[in-house]
N, C-alpha and C. Protein backbone atom coordinates (compact mmCIF):
# COMPACT_ATOMS: atom_id res chain seq x y z
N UNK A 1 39.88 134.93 -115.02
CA UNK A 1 41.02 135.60 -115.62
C UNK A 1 41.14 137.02 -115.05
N UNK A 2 42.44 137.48 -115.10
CA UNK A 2 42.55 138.76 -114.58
C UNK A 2 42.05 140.06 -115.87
N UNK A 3 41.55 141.30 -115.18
CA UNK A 3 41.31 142.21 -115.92
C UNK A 3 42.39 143.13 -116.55
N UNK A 4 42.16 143.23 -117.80
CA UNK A 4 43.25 143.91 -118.38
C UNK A 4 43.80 145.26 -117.54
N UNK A 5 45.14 144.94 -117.24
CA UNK A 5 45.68 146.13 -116.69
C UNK A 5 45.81 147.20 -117.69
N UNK A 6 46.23 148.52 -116.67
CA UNK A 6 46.72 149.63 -117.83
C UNK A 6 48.28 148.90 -118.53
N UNK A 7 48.87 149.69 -119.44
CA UNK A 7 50.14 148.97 -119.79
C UNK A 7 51.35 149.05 -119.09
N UNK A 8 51.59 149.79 -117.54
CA UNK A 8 52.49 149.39 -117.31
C UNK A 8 52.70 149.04 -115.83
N UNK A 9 51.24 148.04 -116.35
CA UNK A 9 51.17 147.28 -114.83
C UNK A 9 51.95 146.20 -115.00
N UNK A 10 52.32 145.74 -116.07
CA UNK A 10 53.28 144.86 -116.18
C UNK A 10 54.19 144.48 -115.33
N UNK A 11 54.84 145.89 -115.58
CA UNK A 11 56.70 146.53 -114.61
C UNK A 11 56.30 146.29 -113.66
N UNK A 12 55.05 146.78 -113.08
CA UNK A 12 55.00 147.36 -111.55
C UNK A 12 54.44 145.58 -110.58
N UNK A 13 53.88 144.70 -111.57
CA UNK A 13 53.75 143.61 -110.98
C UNK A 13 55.18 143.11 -110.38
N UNK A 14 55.60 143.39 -111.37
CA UNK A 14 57.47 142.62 -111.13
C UNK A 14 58.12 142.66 -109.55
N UNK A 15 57.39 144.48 -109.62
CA UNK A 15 58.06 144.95 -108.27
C UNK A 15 57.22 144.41 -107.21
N UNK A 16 55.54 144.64 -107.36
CA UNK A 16 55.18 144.78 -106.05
C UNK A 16 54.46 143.09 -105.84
N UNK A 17 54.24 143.03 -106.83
CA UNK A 17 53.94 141.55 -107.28
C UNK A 17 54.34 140.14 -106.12
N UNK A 18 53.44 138.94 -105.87
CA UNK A 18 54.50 138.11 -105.10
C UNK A 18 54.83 137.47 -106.41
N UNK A 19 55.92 136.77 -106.37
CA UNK A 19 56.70 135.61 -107.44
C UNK A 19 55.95 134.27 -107.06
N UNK A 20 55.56 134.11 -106.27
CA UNK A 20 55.11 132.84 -105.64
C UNK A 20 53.50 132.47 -105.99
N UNK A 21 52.78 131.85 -107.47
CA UNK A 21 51.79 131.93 -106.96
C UNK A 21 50.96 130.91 -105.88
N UNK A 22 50.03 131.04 -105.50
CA UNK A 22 49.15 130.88 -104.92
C UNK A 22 47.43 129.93 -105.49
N UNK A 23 46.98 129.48 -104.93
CA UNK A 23 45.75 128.66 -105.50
C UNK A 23 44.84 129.72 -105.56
N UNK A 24 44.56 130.89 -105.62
CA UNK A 24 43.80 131.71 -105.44
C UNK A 24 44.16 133.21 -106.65
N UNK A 25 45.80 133.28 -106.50
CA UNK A 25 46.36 134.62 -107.43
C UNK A 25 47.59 133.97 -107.81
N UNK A 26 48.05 134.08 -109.22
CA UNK A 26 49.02 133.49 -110.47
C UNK A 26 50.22 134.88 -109.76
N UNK A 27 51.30 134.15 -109.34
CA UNK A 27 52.90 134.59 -109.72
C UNK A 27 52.13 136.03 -110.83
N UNK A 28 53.14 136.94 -110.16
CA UNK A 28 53.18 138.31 -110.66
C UNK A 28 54.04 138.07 -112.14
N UNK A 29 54.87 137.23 -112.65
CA UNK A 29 54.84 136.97 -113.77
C UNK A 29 54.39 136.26 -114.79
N UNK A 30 53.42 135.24 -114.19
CA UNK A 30 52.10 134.14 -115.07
C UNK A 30 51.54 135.93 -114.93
N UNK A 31 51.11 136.86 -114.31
CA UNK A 31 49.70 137.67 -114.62
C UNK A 31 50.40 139.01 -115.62
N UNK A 32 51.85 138.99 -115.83
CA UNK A 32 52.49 139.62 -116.96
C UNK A 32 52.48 138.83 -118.34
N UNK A 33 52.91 137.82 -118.01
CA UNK A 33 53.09 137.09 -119.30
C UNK A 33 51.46 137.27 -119.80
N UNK A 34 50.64 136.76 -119.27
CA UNK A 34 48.66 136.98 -119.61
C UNK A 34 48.71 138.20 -120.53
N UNK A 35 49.07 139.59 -119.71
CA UNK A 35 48.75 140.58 -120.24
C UNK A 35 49.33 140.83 -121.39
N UNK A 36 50.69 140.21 -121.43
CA UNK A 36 51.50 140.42 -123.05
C UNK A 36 50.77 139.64 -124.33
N UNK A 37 50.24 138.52 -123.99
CA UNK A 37 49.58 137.75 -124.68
C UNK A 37 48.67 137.78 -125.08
N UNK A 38 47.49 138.81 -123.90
CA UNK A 38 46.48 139.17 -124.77
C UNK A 38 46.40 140.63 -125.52
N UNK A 39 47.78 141.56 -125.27
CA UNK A 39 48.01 142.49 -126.10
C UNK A 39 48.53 142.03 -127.57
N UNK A 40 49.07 141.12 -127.54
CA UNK A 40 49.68 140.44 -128.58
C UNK A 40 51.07 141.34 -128.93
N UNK A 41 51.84 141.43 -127.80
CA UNK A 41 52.97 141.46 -127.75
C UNK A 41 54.07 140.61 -128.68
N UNK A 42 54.97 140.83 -129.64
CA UNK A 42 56.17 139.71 -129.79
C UNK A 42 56.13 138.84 -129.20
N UNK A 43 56.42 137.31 -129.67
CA UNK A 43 56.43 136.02 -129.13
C UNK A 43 57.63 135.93 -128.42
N UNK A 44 58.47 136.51 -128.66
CA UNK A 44 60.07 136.49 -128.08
C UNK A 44 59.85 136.96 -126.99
N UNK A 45 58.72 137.99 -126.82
CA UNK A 45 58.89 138.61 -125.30
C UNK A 45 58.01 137.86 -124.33
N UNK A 46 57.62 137.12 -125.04
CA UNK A 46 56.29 136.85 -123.97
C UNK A 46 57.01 135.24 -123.66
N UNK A 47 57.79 134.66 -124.46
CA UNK A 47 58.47 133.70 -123.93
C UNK A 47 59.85 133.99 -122.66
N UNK A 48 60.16 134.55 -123.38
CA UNK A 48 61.31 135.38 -121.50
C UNK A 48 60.17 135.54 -120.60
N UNK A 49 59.24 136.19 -120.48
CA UNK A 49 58.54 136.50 -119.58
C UNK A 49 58.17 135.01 -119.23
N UNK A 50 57.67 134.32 -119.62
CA UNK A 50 57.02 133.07 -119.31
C UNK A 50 58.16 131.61 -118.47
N UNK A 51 59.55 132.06 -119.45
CA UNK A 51 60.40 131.16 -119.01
C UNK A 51 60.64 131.81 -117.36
N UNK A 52 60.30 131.49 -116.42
CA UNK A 52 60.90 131.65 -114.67
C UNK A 52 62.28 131.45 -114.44
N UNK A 53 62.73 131.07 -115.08
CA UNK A 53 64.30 130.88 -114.74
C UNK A 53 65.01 131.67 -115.41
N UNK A 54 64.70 132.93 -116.05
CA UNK A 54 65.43 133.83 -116.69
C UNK A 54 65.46 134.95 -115.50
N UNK A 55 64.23 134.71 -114.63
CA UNK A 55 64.71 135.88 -113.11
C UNK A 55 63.86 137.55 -114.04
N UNK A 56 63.61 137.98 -113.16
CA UNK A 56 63.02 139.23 -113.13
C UNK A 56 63.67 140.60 -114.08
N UNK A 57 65.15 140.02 -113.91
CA UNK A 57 65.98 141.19 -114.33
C UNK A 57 65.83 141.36 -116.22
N UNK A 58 65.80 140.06 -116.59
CA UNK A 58 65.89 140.04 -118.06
C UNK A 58 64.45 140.39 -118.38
N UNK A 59 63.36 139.96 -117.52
CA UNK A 59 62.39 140.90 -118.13
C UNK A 59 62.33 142.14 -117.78
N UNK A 60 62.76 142.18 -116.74
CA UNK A 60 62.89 144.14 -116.77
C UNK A 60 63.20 144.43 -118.15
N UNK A 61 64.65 143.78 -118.45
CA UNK A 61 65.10 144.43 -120.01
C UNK A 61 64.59 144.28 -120.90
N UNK A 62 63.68 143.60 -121.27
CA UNK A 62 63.44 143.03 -122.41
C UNK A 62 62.09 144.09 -122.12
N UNK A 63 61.46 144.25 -121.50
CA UNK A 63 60.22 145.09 -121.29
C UNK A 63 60.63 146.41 -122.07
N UNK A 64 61.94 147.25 -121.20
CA UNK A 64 61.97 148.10 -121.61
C UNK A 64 62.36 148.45 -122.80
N UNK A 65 63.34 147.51 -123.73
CA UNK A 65 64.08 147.48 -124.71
C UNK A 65 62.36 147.58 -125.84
N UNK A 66 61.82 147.04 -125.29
CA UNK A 66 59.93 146.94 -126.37
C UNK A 66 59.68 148.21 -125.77
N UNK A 67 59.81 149.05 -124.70
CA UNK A 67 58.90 150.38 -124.85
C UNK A 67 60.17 151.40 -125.41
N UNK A 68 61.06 151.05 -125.90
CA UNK A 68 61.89 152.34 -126.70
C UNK A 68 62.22 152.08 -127.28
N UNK A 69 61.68 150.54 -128.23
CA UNK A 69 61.50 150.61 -129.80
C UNK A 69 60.72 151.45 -130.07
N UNK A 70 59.29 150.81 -129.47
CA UNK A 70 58.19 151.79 -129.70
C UNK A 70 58.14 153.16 -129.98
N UNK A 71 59.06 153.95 -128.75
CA UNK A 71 59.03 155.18 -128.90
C UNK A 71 59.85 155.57 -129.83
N UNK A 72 61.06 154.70 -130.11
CA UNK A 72 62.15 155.11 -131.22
C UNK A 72 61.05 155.45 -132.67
N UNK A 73 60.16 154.51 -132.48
CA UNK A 73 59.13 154.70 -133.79
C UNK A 73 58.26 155.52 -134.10
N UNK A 74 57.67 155.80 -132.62
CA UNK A 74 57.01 157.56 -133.23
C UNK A 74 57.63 158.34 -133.32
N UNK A 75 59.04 158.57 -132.28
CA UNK A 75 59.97 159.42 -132.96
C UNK A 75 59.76 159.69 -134.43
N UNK A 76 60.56 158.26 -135.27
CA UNK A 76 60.25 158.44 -136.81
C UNK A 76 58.83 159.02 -137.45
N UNK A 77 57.85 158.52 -136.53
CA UNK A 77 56.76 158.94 -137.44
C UNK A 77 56.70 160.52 -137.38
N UNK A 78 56.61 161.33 -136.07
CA UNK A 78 56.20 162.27 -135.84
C UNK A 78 57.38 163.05 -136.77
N UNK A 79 58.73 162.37 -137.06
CA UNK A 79 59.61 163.36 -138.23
C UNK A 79 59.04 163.33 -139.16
N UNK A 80 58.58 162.28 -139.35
CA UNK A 80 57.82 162.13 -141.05
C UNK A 80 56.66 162.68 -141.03
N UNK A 81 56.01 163.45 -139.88
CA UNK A 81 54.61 164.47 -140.15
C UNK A 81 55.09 165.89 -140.13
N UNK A 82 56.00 166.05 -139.39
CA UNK A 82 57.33 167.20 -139.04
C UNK A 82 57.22 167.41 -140.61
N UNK A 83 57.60 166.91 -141.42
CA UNK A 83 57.90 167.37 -142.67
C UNK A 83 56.94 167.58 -143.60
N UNK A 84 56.08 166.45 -143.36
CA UNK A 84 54.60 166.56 -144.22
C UNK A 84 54.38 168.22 -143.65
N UNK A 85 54.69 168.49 -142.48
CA UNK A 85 53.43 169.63 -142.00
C UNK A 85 54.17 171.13 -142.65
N UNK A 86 55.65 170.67 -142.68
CA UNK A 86 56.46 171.84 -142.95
C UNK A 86 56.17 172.25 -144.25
N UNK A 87 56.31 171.52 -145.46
CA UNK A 87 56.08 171.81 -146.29
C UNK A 87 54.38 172.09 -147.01
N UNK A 88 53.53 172.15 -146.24
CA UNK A 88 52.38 172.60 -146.17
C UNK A 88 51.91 173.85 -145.73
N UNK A 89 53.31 174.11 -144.71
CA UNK A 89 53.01 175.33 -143.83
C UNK A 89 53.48 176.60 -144.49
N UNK A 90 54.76 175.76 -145.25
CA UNK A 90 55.51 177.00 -145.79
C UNK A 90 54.42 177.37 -147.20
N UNK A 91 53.49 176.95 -147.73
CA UNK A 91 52.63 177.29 -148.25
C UNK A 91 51.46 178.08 -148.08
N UNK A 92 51.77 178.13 -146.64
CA UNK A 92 50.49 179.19 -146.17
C UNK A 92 49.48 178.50 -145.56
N UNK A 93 49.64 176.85 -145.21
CA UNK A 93 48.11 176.27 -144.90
C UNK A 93 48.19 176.43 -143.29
N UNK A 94 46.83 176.75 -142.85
CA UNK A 94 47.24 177.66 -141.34
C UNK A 94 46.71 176.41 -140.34
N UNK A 95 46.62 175.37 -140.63
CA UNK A 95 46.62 174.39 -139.77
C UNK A 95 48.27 173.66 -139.31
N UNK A 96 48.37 173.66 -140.69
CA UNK A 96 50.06 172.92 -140.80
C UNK A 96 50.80 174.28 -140.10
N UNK A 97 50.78 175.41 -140.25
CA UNK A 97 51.48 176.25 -139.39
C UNK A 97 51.23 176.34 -137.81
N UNK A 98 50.21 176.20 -137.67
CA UNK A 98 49.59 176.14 -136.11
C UNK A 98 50.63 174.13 -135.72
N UNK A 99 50.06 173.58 -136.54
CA UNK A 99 51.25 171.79 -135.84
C UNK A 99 52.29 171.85 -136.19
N UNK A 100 53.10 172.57 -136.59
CA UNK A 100 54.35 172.86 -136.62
C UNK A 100 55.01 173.87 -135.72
N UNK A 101 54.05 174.94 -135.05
CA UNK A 101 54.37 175.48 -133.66
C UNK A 101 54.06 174.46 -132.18
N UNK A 102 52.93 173.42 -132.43
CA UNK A 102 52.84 172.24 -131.57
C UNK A 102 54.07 171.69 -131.16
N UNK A 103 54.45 171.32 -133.05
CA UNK A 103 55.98 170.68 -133.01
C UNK A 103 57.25 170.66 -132.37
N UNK A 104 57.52 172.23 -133.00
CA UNK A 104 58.24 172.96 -132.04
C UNK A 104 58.40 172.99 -130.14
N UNK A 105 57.17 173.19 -130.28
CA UNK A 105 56.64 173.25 -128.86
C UNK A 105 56.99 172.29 -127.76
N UNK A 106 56.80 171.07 -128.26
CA UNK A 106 56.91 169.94 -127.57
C UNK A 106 58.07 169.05 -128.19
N UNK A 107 58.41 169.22 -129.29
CA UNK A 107 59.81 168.54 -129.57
C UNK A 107 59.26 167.46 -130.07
N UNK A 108 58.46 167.36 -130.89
CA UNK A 108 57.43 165.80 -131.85
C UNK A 108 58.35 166.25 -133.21
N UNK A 109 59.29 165.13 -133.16
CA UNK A 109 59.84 165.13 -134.66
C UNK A 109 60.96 166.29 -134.41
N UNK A 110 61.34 166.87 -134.23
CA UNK A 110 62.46 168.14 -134.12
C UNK A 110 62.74 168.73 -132.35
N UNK A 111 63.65 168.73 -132.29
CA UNK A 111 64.39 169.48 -131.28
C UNK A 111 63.43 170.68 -130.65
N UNK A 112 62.95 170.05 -129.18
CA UNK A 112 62.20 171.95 -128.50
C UNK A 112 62.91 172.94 -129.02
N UNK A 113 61.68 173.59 -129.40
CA UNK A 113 62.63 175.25 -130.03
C UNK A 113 61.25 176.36 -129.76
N UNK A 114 61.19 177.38 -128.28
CA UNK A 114 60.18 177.87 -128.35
C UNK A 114 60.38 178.84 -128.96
N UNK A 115 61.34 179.45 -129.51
CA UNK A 115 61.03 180.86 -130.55
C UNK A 115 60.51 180.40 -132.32
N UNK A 116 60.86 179.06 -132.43
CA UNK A 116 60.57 178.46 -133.79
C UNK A 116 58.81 177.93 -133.33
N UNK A 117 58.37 177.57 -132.27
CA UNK A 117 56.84 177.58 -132.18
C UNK A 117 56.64 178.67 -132.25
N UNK A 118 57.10 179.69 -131.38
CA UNK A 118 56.38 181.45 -131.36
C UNK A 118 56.36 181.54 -133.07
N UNK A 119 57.11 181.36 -133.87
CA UNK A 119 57.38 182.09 -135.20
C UNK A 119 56.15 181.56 -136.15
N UNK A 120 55.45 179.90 -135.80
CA UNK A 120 54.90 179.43 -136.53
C UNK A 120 53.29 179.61 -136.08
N UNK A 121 53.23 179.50 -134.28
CA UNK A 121 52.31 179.64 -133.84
C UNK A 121 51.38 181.81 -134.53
N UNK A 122 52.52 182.57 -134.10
CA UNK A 122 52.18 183.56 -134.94
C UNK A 122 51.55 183.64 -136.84
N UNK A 123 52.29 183.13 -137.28
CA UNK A 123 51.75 182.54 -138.80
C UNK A 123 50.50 182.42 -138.87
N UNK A 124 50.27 181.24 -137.83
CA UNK A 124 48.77 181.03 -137.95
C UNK A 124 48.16 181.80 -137.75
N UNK A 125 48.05 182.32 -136.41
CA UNK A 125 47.45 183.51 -136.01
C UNK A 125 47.12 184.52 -136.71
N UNK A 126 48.36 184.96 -137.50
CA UNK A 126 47.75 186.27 -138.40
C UNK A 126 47.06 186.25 -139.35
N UNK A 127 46.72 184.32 -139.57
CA UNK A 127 45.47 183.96 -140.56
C UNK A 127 44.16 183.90 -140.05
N UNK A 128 44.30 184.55 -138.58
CA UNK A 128 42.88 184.22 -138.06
C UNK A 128 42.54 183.10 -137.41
N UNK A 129 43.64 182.56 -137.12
CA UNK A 129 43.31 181.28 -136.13
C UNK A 129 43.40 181.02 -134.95
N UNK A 130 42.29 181.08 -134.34
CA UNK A 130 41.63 181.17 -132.68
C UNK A 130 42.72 180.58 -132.28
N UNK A 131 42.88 179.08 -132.22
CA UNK A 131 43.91 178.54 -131.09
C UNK A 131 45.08 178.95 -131.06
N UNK A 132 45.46 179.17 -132.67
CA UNK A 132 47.23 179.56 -132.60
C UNK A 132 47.05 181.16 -132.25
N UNK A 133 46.20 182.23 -132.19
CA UNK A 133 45.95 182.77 -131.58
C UNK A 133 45.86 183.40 -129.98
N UNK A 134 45.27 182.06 -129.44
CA UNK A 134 45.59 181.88 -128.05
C UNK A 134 46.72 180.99 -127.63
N UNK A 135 47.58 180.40 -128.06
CA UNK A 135 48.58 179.90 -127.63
C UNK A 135 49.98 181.38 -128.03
N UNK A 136 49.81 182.25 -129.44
CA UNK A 136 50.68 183.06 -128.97
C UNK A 136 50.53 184.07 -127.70
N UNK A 137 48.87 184.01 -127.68
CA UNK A 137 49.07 184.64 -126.01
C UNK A 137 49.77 184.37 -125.16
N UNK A 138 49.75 183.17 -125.15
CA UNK A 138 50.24 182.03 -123.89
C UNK A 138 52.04 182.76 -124.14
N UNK A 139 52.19 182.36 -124.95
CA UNK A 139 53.42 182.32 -125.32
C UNK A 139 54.07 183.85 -124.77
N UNK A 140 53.32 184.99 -125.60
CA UNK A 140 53.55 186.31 -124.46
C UNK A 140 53.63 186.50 -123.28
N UNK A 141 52.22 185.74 -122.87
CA UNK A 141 52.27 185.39 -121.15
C UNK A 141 53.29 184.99 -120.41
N UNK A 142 53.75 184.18 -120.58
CA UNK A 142 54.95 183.68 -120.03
C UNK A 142 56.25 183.54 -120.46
N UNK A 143 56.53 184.21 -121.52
CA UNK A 143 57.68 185.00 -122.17
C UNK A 143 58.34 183.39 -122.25
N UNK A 144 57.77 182.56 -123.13
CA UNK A 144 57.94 181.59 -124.10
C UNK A 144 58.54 182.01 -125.39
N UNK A 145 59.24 181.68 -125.71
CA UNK A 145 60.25 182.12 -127.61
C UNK A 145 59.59 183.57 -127.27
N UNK A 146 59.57 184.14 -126.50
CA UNK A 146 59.46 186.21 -126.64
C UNK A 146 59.55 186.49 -125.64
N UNK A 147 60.22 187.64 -124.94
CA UNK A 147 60.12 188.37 -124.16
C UNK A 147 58.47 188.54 -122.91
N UNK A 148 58.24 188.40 -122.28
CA UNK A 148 56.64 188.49 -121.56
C UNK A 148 56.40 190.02 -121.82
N UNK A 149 54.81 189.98 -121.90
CA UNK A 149 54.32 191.07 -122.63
C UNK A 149 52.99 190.61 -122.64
N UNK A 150 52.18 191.25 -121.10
CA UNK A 150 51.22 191.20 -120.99
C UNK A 150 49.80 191.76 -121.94
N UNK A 151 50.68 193.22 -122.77
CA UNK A 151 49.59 193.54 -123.34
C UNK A 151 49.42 193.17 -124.63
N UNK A 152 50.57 192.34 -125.20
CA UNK A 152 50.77 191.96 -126.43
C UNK A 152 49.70 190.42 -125.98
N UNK A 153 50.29 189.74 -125.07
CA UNK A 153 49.05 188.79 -124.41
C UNK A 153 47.24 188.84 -124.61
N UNK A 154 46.89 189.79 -124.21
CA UNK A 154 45.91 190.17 -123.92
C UNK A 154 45.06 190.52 -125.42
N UNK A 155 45.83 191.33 -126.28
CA UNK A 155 45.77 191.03 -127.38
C UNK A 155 45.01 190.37 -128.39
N UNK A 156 46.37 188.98 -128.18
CA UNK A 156 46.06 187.97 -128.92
C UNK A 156 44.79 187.05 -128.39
N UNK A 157 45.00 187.02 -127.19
CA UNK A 157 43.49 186.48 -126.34
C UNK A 157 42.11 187.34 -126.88
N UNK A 158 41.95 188.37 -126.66
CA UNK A 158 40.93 189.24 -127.59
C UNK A 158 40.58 189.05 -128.48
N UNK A 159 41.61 188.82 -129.83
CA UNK A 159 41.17 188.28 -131.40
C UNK A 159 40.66 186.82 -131.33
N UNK A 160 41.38 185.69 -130.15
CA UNK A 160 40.80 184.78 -130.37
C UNK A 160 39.13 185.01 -129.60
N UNK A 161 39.29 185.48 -128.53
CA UNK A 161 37.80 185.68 -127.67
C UNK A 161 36.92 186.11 -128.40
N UNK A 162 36.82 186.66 -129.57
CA UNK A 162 35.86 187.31 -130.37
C UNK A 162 35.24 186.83 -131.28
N UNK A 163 35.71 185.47 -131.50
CA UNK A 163 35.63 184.38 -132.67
C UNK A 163 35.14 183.49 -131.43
N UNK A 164 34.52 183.75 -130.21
CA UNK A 164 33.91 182.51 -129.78
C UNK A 164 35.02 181.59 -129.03
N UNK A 165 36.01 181.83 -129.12
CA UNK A 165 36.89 180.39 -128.45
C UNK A 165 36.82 180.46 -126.79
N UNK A 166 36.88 179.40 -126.47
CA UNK A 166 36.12 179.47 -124.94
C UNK A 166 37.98 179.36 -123.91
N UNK A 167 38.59 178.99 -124.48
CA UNK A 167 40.18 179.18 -124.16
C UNK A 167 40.62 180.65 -123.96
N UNK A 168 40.75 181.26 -124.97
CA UNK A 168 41.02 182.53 -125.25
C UNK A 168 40.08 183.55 -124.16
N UNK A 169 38.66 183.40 -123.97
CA UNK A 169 37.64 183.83 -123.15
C UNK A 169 37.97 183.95 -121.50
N UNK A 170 38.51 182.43 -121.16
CA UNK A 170 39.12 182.24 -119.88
C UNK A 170 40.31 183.38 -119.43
N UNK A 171 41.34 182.73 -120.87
CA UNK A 171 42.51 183.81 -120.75
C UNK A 171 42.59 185.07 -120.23
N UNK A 172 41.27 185.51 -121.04
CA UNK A 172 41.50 187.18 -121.07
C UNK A 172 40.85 187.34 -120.03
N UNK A 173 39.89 186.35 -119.44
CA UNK A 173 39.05 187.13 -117.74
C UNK A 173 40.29 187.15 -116.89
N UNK A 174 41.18 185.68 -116.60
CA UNK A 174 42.55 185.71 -115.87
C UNK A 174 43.48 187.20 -116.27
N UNK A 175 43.35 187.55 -117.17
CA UNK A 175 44.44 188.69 -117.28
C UNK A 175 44.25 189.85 -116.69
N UNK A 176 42.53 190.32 -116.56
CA UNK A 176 42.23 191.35 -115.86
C UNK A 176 41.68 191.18 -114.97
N UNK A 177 41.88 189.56 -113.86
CA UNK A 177 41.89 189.30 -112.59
C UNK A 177 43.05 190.04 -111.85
């Protein structure tokens, strides 16, 4: 049997894959259909994949139409921690303020917004928290949601460097490189 691929060796069999198998190596879609089956993929998908006369194209779609459910779904989840975290944060808890500048940050659950991470990532920070600490460095550094402002940078790298954080430590040697 073949070894479990990563997950999107699937696609890439399709492409580089022969269609034809061989007494030796299974059709690039017998060694997709395998892998859906032992992920335990939907039965619906793994039958298109399996039927050969549906042609390559419908599993293209059907592949992708399963990886942006998926993502349609952490979407949902990550709103539904988006909110768990908000209303934790607005309480003062300096973890939920530090993943709600993550949030921000990267757009998990809400719209990129780097001055709404700067606002939350700071929060934390002024509770004493090393990482959100060193990420508003970051954030100075490279004039992320603020203006750049090396010494406001340097700073925040300091309060975290002093508490031990080995991030913040790096930071601040790079700054007075």
């Amino acid at each position: 049997t073949d070894p479990l691929p990563r997950p999107l060796a699937p696609f890439c069999w399709l492409w580089v894959g022969s269609a034809r198998p061989s007494k030796t190596r299974p059709g690039s879609i017998v060694r997709c259909a395998r892998f859906l089956i032992a992920h335990r993929v939907p039965g619906d998908t793994v039958a298109i994949v399996k039927n050969l006369s549906m042609g390559w194209f419908v599993v293209f779609l059907t592949f992708w139409a399963a990886v942006l459910q998926s993502a349609a779904q952490q979407s949902e989840d990550d709103r539904k921690h988006f909110e768990e975290s908000k209303l934790k944060a607005e309480k003062g808890d300096v973890d939920a303020q530090f993943n709600l500048g993550v949030a921000y940050s990267e757009g998990r659950g809400v719209p990129k917004d780097s001055a709404e991470a700067f606002k939350w990532y700071r929060k934390a920070a002024e509770q004493g928290y090393a990482l959100a600490q060193t990420m508003l460095g970051v954030c100075y550094a490279i004039g992320n949601g603020v203006p750049k402002d090396y010494a406001e940078a340097v700073k925040w790298y300091r309060k975290a460097a002093e508490q031990g954080f080995a991030e913040a430590q790096f930071n601040l040697g790079i700054a007075y490189d």
